[in-house]
N, C-alpha and C. Protein backbone atom coordinates (compact mmCIF):
# COMPACT_ATOMS: atom_id res chain seq x y z
N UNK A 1 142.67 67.50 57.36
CA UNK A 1 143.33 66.22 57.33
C UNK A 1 144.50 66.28 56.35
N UNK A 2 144.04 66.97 55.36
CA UNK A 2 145.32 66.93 54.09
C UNK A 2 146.48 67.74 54.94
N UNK A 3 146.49 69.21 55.54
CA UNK A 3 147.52 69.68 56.03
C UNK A 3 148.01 68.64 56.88
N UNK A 4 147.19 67.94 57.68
CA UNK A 4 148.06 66.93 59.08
C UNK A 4 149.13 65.93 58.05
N UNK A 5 148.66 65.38 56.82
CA UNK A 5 149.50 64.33 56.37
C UNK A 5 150.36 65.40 55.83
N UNK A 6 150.15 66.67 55.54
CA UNK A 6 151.75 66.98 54.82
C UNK A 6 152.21 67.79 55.94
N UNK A 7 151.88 68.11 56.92
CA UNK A 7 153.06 68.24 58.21
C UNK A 7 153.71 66.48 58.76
N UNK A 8 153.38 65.94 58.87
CA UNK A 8 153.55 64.40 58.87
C UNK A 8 154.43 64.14 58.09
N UNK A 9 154.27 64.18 56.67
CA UNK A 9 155.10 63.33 56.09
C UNK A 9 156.53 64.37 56.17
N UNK A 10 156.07 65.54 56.37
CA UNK A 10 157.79 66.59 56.15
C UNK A 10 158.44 65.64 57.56
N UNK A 11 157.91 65.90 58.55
CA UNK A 11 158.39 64.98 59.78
C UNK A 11 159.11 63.98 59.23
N UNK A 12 158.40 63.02 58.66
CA UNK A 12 159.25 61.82 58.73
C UNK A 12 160.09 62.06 57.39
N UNK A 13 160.27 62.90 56.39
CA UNK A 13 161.65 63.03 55.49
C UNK A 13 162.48 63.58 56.53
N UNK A 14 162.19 64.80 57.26
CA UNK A 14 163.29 65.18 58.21
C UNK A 14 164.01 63.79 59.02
N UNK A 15 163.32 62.86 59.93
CA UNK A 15 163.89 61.48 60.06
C UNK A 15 164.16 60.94 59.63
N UNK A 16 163.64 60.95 58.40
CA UNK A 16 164.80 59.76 57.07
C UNK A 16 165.79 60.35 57.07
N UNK A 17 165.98 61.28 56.79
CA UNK A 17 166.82 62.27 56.03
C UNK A 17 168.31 62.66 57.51
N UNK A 18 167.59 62.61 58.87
CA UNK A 18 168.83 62.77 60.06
C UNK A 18 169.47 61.03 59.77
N UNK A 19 168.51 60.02 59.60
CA UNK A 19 169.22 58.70 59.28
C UNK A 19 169.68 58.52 58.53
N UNK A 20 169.71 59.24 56.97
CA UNK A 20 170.80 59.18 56.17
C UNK A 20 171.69 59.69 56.07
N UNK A 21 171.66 60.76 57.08
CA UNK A 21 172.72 61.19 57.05
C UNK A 21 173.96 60.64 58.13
N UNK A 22 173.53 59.64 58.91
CA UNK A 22 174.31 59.05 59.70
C UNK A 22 174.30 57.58 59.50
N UNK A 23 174.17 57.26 58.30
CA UNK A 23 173.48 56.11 57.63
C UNK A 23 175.06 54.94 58.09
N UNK A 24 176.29 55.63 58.12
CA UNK A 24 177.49 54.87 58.40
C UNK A 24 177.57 54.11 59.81
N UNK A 25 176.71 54.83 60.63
CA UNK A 25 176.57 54.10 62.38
C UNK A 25 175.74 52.75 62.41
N UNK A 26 176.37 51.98 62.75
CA UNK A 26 176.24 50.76 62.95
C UNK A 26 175.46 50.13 64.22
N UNK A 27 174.92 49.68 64.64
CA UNK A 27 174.32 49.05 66.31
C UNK A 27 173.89 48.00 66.14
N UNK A 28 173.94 47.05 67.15
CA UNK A 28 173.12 45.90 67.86
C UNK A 28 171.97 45.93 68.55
N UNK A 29 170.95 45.76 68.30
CA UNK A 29 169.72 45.73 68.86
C UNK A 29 169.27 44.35 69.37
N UNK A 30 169.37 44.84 70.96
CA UNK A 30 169.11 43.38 72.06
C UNK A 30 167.65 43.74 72.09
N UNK A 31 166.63 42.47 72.27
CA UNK A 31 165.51 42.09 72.59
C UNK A 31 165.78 40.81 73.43
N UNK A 32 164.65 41.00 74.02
CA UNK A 32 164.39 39.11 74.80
C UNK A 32 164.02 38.28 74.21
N UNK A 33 163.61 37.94 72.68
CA UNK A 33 163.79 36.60 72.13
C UNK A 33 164.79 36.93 71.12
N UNK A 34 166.24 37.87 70.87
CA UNK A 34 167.05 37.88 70.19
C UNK A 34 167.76 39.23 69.95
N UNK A 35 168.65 39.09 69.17
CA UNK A 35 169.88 40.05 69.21
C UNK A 35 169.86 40.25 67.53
N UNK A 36 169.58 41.54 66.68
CA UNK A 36 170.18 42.02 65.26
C UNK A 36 170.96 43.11 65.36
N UNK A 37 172.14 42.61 65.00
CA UNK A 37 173.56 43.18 64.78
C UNK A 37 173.46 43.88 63.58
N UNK A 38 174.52 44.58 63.37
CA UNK A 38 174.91 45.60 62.68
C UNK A 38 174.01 46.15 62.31
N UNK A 39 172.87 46.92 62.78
CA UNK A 39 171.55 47.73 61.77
C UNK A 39 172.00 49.22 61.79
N UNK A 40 171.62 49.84 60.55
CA UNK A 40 172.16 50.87 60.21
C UNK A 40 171.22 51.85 60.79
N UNK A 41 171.40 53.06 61.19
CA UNK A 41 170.39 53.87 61.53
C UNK A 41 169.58 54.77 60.46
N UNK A 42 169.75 54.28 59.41
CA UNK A 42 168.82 54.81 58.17
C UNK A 42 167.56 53.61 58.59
N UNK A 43 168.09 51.99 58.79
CA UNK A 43 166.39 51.43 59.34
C UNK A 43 165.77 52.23 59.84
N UNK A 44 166.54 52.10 61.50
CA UNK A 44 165.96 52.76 62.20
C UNK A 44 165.26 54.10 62.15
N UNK A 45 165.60 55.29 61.16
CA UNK A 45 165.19 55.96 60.45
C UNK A 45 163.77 55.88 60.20
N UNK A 46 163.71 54.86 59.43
CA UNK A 46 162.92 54.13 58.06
C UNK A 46 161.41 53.55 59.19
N UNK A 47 162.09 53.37 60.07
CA UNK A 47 161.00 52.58 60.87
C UNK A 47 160.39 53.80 61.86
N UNK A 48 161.03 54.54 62.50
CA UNK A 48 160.29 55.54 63.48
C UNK A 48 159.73 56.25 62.09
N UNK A 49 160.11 56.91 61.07
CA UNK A 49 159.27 58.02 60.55
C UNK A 49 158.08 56.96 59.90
N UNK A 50 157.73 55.94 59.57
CA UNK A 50 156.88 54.95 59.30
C UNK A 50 155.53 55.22 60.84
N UNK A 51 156.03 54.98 61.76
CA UNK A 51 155.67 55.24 63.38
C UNK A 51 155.11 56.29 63.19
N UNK A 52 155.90 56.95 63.32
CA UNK A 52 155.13 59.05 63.01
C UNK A 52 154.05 59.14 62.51
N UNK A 53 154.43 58.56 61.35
CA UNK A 53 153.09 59.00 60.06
C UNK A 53 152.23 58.38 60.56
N UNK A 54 151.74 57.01 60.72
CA UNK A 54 150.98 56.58 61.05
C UNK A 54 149.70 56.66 62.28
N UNK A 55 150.89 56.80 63.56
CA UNK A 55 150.29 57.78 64.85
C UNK A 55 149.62 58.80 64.17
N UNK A 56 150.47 59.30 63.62
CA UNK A 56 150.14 60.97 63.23
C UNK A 56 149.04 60.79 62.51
N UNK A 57 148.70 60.04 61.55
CA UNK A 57 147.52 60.11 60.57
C UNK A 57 145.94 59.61 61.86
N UNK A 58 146.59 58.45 62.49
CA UNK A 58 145.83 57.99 63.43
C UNK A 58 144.57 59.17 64.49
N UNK A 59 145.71 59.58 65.32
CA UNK A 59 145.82 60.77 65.69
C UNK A 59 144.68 62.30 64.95
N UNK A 60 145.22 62.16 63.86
CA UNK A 60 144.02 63.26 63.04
C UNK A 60 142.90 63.01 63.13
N UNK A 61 142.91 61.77 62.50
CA UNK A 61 141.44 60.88 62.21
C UNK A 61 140.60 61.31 63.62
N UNK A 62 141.54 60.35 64.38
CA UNK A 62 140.69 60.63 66.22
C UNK A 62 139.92 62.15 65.97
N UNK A 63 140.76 62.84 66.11
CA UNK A 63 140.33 64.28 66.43
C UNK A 63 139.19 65.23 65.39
N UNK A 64 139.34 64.50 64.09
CA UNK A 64 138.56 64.71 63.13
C UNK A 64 137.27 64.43 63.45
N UNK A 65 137.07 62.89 64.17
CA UNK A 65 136.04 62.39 64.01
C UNK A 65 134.92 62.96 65.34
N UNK A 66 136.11 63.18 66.39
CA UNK A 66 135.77 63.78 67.35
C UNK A 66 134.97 65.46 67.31
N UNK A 67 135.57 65.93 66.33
CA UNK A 67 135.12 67.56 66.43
C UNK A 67 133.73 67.30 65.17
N UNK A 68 133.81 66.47 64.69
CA UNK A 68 132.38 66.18 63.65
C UNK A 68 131.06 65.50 64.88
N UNK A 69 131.58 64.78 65.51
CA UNK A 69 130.77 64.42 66.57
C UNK A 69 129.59 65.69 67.26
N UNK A 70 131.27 66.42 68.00
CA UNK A 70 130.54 67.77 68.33
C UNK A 70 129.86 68.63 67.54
N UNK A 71 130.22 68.96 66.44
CA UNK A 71 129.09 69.39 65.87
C UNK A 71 128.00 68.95 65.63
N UNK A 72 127.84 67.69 65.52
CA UNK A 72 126.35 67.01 65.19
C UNK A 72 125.70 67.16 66.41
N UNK A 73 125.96 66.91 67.57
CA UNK A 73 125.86 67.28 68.73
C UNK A 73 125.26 68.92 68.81
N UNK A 74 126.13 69.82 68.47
CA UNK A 74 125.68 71.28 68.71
C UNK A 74 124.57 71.23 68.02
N UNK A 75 124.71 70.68 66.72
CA UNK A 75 123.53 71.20 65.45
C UNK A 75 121.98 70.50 66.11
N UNK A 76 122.24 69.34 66.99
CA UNK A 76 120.80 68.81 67.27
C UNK A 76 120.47 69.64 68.57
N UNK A 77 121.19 70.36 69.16
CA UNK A 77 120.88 71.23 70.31
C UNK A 77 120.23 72.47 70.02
N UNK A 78 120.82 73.00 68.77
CA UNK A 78 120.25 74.19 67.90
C UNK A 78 118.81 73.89 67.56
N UNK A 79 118.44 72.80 67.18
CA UNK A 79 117.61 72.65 65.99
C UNK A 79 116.49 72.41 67.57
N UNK A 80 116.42 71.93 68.30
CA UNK A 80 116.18 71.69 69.23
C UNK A 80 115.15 73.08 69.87
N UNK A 81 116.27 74.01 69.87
CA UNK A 81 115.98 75.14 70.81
C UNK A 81 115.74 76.13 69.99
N UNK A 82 115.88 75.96 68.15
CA UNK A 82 115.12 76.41 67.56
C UNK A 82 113.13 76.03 67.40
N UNK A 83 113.10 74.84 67.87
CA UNK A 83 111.56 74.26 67.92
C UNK A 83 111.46 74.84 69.00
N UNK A 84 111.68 74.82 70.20
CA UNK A 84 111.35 75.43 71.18
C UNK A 84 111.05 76.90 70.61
N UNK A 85 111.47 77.71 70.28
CA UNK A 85 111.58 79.04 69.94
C UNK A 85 110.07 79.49 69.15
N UNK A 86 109.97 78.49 68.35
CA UNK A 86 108.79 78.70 67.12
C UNK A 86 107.72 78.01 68.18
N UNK A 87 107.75 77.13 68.82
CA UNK A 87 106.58 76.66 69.50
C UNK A 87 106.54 78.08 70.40
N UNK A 88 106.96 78.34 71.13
CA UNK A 88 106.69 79.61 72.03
C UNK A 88 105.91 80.88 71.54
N UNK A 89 106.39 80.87 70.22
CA UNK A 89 106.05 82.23 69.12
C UNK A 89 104.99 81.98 68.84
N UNK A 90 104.48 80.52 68.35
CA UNK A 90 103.16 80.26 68.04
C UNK A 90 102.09 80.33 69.12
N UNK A 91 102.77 80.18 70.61
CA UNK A 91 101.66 79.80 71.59
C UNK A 91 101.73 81.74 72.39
N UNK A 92 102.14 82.35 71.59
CA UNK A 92 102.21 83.91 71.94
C UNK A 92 100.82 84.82 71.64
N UNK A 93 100.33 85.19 72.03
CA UNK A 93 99.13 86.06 71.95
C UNK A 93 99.55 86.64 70.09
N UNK A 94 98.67 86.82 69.94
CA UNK A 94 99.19 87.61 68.37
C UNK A 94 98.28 89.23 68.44
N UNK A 95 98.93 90.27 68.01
CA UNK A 95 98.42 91.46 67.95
C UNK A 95 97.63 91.63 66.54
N UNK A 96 97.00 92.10 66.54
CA UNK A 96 96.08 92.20 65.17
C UNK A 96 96.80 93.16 64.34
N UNK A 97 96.65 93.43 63.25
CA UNK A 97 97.30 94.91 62.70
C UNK A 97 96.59 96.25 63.16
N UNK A 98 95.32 96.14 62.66
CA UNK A 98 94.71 97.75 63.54
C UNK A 98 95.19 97.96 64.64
N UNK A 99 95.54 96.91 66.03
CA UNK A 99 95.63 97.29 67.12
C UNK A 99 96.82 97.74 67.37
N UNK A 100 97.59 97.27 66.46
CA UNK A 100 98.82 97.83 66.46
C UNK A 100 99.18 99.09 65.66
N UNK A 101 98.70 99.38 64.59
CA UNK A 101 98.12 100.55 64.45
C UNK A 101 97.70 102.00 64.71
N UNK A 102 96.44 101.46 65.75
CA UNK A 102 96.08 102.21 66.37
C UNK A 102 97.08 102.83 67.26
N UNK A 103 98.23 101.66 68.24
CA UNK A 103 98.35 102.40 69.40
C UNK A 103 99.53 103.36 68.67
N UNK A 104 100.16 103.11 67.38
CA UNK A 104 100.72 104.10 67.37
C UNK A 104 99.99 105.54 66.68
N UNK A 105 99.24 105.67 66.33
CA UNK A 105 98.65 106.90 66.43
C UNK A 105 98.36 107.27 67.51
N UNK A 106 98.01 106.57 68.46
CA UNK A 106 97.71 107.14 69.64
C UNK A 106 98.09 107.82 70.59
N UNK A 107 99.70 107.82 70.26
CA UNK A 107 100.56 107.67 71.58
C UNK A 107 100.32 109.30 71.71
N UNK A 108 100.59 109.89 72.95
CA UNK A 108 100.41 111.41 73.40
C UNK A 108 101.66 111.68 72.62
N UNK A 109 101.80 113.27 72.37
CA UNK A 109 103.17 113.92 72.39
C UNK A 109 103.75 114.00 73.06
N UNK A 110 105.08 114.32 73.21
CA UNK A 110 105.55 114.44 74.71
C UNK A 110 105.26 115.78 75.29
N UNK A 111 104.78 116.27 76.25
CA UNK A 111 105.28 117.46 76.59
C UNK A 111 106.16 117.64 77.35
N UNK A 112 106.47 118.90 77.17
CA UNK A 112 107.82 119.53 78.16
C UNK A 112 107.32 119.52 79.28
N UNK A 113 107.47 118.24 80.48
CA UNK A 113 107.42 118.41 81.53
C UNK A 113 108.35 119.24 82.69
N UNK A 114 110.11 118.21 82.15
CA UNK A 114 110.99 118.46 82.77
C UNK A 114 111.87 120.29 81.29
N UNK A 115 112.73 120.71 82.28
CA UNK A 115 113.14 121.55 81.22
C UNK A 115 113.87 121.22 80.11
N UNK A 116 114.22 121.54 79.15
CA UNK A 116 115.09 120.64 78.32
C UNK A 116 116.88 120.49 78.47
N UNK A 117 117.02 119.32 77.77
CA UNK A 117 118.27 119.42 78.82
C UNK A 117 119.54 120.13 77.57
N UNK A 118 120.46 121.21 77.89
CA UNK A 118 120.89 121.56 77.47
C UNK A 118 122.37 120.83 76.69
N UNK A 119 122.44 120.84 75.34
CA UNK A 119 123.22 120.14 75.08
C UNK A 119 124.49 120.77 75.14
N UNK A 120 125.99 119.09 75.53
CA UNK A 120 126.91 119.72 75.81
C UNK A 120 128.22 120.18 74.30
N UNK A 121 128.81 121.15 74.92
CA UNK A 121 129.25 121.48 73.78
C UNK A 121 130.40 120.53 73.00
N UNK A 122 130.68 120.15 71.83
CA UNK A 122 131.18 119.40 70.94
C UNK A 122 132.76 119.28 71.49
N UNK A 123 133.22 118.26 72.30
CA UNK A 123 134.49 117.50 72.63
C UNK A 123 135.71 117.73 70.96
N UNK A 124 136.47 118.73 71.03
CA UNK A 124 137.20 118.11 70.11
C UNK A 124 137.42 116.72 69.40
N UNK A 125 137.18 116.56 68.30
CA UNK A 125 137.27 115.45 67.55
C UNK A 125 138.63 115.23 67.14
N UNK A 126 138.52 113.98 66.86
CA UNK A 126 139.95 113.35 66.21
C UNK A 126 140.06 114.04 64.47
N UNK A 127 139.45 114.65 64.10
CA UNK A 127 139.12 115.35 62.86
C UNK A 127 139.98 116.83 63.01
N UNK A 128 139.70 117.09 64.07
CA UNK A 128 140.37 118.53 64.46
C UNK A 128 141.58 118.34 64.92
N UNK A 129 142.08 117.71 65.43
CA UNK A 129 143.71 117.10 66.08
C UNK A 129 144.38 116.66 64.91
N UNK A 130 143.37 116.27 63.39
CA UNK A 130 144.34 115.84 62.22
C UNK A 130 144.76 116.56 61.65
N UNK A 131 143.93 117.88 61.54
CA UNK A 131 143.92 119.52 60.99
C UNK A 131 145.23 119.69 61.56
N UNK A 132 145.24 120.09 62.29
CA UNK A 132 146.94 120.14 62.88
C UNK A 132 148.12 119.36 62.90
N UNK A 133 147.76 118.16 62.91
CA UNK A 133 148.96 117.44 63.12
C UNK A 133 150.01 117.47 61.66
N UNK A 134 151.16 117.30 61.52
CA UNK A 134 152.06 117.47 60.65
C UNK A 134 151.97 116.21 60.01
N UNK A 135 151.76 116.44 58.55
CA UNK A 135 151.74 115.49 57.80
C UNK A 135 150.34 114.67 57.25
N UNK A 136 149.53 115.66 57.85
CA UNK A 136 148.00 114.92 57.71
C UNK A 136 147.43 115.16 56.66
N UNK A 137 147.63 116.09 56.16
CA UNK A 137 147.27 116.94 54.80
C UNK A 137 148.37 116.78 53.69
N UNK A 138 149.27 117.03 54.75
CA UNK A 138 150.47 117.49 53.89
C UNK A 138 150.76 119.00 54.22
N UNK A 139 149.52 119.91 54.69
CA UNK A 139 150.01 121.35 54.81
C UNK A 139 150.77 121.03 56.63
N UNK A 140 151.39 122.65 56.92
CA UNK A 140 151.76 122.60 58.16
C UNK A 140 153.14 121.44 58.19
N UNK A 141 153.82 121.24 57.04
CA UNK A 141 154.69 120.60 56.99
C UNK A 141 156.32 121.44 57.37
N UNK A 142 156.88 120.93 58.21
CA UNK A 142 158.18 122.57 58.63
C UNK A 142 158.99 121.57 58.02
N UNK A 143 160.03 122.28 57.41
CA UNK A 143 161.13 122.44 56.44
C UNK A 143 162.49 122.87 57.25
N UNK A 144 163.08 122.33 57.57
CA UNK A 144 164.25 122.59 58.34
C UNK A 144 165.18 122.62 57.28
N UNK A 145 166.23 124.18 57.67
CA UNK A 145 166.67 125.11 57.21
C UNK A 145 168.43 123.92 57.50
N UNK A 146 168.60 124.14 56.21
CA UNK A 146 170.00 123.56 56.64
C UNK A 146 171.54 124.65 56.62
């Protein structure tokens, strides 16, 4: 919110600031219950960057209040489907420790059924391409002969 009012308010010095600088232009402003003559466009100025800020602060708020919404929103969906989660866990069979235990002692070795599979040989590394490259070390640096 603090950044929105100080992008805001630079806005409306930039509009003060185009109306003072043309602060010498003069106009008539017609409406349907009346006519004000000679207004300088520093008002007019004075009055849209007033407009700005205000929208503009308006505007934040909305969207502020809006994205706090959603989160309260997400957070009761979480909390939600976190109870779900723990109720499920609780209504889960539970393993004892021995039995769990046990099965890992238990498990067979593997034997060599299938043959073993031969491993493939080592892909040049990016370790070995640095060894060489110029400038990686510093060695292997060429010196051009002037």
């Amino acid at each position: 919110m603090r950044n929105a009012f100080l992008l805001l308010v630079v806005v409306a010095l930039v509009i003060v600031g185009l109306g003072a600088a043309n602060a010498s232009i003069k106009f008539d402003f017609d409406l349907v219950f009346g006519t004000w003559s000679a207004i300088s466009l520093i008002w007019v100025a004075l009055v849209l960057a007033g407009v700005v800020l205000v929208v503009g602060l308006v505007a934040a708020w909305l969207a502020r209040t809006d994205a706090s919404r959603t989160r309260r929103k997400l957070e009761a969906e979480l909390q939600a489907t976190y109870e779900r989660l723990r109720t499920a866990e609780a209504q889960r069979p539970q393993k004892s420790p021995e039995a769990s235990e046990s099965e890992e002692t238990s498990e067979p070795e593997k034997t060599p059924e299938s043959p073993p599979s031969q491993e493939q040989p080592e892909t040049p590394s990016s370790a070995s391409q640095d060894d060489t490259s110029p400038g990686a070390t510093g060695e292997g640096e060429v010196s051009h002969a002037d």
